[in-house]
C-alpha atoms as a PDB file:
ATOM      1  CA  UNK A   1      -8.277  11.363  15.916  1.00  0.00           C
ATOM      2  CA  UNK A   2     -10.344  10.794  13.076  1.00  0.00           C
ATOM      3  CA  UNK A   3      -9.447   7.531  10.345  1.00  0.00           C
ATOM      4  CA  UNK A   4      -8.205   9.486   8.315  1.00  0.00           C
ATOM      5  CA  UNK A   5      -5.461  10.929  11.147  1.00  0.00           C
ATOM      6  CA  UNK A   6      -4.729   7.721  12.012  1.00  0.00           C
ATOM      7  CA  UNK A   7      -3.740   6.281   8.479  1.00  0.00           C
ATOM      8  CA  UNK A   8      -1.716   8.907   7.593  1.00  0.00           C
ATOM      9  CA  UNK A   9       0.147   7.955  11.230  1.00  0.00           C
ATOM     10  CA  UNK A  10      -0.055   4.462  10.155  1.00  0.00           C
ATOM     11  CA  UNK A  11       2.146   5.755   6.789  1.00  0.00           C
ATOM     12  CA  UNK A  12       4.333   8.166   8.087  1.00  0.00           C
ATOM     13  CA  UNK A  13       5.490   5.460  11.651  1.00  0.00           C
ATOM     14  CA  UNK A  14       5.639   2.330   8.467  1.00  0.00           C
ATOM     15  CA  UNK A  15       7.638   4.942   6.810  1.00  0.00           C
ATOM     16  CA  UNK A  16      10.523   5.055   9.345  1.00  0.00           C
ATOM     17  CA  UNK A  17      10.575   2.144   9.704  1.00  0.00           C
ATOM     18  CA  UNK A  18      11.102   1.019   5.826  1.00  0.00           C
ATOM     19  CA  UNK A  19      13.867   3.801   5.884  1.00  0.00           C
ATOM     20  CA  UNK A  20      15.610   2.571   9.115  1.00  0.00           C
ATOM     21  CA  UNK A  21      15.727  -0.966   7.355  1.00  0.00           C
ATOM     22  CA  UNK A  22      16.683   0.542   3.772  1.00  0.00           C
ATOM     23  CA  UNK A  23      19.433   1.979   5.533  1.00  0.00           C
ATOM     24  CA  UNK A  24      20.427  -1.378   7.394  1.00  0.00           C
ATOM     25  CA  UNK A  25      20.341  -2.834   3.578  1.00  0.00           C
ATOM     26  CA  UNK A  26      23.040  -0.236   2.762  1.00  0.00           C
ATOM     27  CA  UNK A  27      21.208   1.681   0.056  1.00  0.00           C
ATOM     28  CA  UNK A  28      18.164   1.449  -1.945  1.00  0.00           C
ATOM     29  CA  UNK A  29      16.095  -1.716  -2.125  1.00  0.00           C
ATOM     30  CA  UNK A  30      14.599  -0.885  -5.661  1.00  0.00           C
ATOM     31  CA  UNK A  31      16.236  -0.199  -8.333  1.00  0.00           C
ATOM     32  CA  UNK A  32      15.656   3.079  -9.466  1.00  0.00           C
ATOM     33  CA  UNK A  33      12.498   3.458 -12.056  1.00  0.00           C
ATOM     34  CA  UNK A  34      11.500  -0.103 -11.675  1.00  0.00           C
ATOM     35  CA  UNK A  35       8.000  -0.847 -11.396  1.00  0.00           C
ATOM     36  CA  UNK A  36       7.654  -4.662 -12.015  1.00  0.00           C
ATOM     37  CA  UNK A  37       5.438  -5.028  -8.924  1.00  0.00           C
ATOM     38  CA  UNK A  38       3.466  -2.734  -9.917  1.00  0.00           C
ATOM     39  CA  UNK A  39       0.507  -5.043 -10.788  1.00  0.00           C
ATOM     40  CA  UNK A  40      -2.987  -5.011 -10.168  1.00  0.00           C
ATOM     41  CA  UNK A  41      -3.840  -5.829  -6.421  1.00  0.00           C
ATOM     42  CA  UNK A  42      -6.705  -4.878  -4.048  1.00  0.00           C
ATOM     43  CA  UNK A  43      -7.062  -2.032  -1.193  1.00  0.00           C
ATOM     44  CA  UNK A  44      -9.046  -1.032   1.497  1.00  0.00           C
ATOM     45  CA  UNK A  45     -11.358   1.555   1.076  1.00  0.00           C
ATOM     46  CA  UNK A  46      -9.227   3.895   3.407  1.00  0.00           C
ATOM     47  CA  UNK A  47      -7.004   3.428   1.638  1.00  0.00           C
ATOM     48  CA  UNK A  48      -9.152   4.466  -1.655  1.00  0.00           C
ATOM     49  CA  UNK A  49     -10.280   6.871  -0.262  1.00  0.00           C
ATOM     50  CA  UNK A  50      -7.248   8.918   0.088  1.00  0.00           C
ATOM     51  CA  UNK A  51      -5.874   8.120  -3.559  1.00  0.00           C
ATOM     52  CA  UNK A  52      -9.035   9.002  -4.495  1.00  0.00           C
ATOM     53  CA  UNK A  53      -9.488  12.617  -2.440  1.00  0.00           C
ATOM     54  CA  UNK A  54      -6.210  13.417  -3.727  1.00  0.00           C
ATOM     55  CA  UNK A  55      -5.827  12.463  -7.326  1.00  0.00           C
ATOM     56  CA  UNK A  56      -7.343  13.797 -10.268  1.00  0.00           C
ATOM     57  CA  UNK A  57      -9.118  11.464 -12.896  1.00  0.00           C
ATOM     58  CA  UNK A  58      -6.535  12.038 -15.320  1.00  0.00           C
ATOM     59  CA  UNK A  59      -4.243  10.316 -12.885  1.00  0.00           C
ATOM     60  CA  UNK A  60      -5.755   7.009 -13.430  1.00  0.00           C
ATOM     61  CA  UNK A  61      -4.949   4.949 -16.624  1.00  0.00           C
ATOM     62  CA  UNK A  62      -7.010   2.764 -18.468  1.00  0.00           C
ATOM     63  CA  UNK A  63      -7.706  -0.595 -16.824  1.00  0.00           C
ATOM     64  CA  UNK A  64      -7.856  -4.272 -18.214  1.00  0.00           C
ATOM     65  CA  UNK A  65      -3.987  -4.825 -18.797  1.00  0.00           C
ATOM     66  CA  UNK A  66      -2.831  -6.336 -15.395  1.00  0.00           C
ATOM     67  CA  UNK A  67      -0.602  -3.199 -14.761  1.00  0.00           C
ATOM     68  CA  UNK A  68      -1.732  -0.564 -11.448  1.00  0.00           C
ATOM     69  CA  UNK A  69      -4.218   1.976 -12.898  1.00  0.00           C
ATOM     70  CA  UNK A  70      -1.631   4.649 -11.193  1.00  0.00           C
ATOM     71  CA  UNK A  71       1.193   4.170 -13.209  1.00  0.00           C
ATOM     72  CA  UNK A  72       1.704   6.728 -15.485  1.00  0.00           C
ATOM     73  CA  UNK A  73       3.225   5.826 -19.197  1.00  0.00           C
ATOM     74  CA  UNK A  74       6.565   6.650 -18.009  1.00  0.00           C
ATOM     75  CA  UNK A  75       6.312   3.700 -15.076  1.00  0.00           C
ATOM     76  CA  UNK A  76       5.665   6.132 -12.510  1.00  0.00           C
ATOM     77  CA  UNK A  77       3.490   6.196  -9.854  1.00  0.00           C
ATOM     78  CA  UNK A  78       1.164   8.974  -9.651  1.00  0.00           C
ATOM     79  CA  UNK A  79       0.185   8.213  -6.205  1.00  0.00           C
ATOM     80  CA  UNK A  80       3.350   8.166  -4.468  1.00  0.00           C
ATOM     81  CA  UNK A  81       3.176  10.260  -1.752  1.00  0.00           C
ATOM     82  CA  UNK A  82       0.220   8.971  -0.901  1.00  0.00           C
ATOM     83  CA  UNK A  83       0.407   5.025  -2.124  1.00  0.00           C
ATOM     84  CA  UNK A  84      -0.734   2.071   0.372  1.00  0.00           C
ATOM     85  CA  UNK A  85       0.435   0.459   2.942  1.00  0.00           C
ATOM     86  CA  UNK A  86       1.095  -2.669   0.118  1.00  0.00           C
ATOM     87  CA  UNK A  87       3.120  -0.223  -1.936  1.00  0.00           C
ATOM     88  CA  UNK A  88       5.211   1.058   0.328  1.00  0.00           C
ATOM     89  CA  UNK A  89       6.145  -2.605   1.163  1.00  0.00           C
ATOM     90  CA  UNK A  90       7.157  -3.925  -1.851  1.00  0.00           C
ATOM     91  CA  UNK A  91      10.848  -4.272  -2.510  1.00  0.00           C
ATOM     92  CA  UNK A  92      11.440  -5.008   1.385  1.00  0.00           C
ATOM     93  CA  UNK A  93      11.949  -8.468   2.965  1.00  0.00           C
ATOM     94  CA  UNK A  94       8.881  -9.416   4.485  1.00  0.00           C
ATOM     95  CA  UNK A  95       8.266 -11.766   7.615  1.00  0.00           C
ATOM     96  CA  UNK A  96       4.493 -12.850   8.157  1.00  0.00           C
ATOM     97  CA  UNK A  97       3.262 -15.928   9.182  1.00  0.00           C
ATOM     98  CA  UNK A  98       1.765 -18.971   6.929  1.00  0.00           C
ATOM     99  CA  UNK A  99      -1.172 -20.091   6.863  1.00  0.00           C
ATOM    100  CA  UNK A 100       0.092 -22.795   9.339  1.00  0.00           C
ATOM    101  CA  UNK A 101       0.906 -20.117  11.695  1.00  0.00           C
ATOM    102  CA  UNK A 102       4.729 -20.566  10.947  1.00  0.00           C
ATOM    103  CA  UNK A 103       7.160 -17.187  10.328  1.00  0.00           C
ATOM    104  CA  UNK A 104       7.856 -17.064   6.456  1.00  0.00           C
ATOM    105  CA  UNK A 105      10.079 -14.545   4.422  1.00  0.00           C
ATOM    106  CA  UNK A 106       9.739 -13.117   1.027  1.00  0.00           C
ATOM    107  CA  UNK A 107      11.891 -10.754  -0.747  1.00  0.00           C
ATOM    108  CA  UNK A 108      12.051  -9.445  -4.408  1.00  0.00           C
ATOM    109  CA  UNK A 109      14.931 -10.811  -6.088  1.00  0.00           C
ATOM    110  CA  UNK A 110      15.630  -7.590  -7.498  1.00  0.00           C
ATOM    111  CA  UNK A 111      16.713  -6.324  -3.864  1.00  0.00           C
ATOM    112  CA  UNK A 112      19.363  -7.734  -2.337  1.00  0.00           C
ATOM    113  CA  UNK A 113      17.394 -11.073  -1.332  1.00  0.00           C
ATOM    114  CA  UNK A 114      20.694 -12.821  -0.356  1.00  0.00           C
ATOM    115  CA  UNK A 115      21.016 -10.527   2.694  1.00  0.00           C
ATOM    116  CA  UNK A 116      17.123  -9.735   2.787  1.00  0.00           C
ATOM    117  CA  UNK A 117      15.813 -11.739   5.289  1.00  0.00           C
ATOM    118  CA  UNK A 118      18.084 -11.560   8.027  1.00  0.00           C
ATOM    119  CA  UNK A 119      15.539 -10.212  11.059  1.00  0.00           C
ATOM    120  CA  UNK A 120      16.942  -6.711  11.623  1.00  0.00           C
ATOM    121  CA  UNK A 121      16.545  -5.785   7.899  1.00  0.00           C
ATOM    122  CA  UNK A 122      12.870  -7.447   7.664  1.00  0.00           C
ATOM    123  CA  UNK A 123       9.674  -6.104   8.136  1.00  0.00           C
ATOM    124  CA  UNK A 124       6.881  -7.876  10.617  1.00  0.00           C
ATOM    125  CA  UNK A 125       3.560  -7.873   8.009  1.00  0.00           C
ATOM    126  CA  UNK A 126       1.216  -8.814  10.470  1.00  0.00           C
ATOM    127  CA  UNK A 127       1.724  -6.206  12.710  1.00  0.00           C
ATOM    128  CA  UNK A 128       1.254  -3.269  10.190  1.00  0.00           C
ATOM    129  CA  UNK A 129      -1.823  -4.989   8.523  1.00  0.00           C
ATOM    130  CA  UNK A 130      -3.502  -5.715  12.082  1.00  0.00           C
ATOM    131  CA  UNK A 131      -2.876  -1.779  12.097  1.00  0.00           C
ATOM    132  CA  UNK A 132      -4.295  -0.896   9.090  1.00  0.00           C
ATOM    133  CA  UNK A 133      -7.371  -3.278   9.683  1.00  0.00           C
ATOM    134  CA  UNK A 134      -8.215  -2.006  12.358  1.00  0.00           C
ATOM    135  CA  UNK A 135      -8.418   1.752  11.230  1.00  0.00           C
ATOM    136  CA  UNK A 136     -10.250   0.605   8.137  1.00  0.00           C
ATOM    137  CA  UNK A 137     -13.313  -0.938   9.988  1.00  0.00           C
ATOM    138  CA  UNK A 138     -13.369   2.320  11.828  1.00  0.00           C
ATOM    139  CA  UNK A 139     -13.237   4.534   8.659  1.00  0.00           C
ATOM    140  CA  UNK A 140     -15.955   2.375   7.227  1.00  0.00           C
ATOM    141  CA  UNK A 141     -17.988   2.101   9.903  1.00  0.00           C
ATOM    142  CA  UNK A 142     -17.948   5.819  10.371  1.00  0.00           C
ATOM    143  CA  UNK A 143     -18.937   6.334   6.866  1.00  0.00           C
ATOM    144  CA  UNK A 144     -21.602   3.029   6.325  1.00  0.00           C
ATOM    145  CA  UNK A 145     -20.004   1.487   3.769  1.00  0.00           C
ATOM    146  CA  UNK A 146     -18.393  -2.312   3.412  1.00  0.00           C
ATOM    147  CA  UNK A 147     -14.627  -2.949   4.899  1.00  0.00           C
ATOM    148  CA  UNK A 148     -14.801  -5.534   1.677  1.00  0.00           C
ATOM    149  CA  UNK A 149     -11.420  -5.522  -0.456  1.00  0.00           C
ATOM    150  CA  UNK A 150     -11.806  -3.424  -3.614  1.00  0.00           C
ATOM    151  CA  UNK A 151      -9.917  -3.644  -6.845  1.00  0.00           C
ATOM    152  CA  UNK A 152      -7.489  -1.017  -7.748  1.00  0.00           C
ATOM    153  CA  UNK A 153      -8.697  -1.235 -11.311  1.00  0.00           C
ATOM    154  CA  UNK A 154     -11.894   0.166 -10.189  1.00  0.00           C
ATOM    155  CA  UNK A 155     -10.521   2.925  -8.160  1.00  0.00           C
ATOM    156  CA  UNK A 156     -12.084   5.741 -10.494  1.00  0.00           C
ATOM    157  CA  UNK A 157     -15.120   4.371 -10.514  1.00  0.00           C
ATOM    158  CA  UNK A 158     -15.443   3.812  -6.950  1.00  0.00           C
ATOM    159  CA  UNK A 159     -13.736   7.530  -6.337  1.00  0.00           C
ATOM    160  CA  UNK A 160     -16.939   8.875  -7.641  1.00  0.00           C
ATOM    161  CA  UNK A 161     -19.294   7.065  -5.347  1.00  0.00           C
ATOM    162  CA  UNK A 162     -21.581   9.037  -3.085  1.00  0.00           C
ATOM    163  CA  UNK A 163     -20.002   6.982  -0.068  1.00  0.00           C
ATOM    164  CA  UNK A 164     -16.498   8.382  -1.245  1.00  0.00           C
ATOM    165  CA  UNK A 165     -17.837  11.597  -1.424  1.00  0.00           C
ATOM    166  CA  UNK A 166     -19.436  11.813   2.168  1.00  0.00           C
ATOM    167  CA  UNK A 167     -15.713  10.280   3.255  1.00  0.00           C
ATOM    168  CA  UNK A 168     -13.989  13.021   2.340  1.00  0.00           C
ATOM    169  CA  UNK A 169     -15.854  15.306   3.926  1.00  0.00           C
END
């Protein structure tokens, strides 16, 4: 399979998962429309690379104000189908470990956090981004370019890199 196989099996097996725990949460975790996570954050360049090969440059707003370059002005997001691992994420109670190596929970406060973090309505972190790691170094090192972190603000920019282009290809 190539990378680019194997991330969009990454999504779609992280997918039913989220839904088997939204359904254990009895509904929704997000309230419908809101986008108050919906900050600026960083991705890996797999994951670029696929917002990038299937966006359009209108579909990235302006950057500087804090908010995710995909949001369009009506607080959508115009990557949806196609958003990152980190994206699909938010709203759902979280396990990982600390930096001490001890289990931690997080949940927005906006979704049910007093049931959130019970362990069959949680999802294990670690596991997914070991996952996602791991077919990111070999997209990158397929392609020759850096597994570094970039910033979504410069996801046009970067979308229009000769390295971007030879990735889609």
């Amino acid at each position: 399979m190539t990378p680019f196989a194997d991330y969009q099996q990454l999504l779609e097996d992280l997918d039913k998962v989220l839904s088997a725990i939204s359904g254990a949460s009895e509904g929704s975790l997000c309230p419908t429309g809101c986008s108050s996570c919906c900050e600026a954050f960083t991705l890996l360049p797999v994951e670029a690379s696929v917002i990038a090969s299937r966006s359009r440059p209108g579909d990235f707003a302006a950057a500087g104000d804090g908010r995710c370059p995909l949001l369009t002005a009506q607080g959508r997001c115009s990557a949806y189908a196609f958003r990152p691992l980190l994206c699909r994420v938010r709203g759902f109670p979280i396990f990982s470990l600390d930096s001490d190596g001890k289990p931690s929970c997080e949940a927005c406060g906006k979704s049910r956090p007093e049931r959130a973090c019970e362990a069959a309505r949680a999802l294990h972190l670690d596991e997914w981004n070991a996952r996602l790691y791991a077919v990111n170094a070999r997209f990158c090192e397929e392609n020759g370019i850096s597994p570094r972190r970039l910033d979504v603000q410069d996801l046009y920019r970067w979308s229009m890199t000769a390295a971007n282009a030879a990735a889609r290809t």
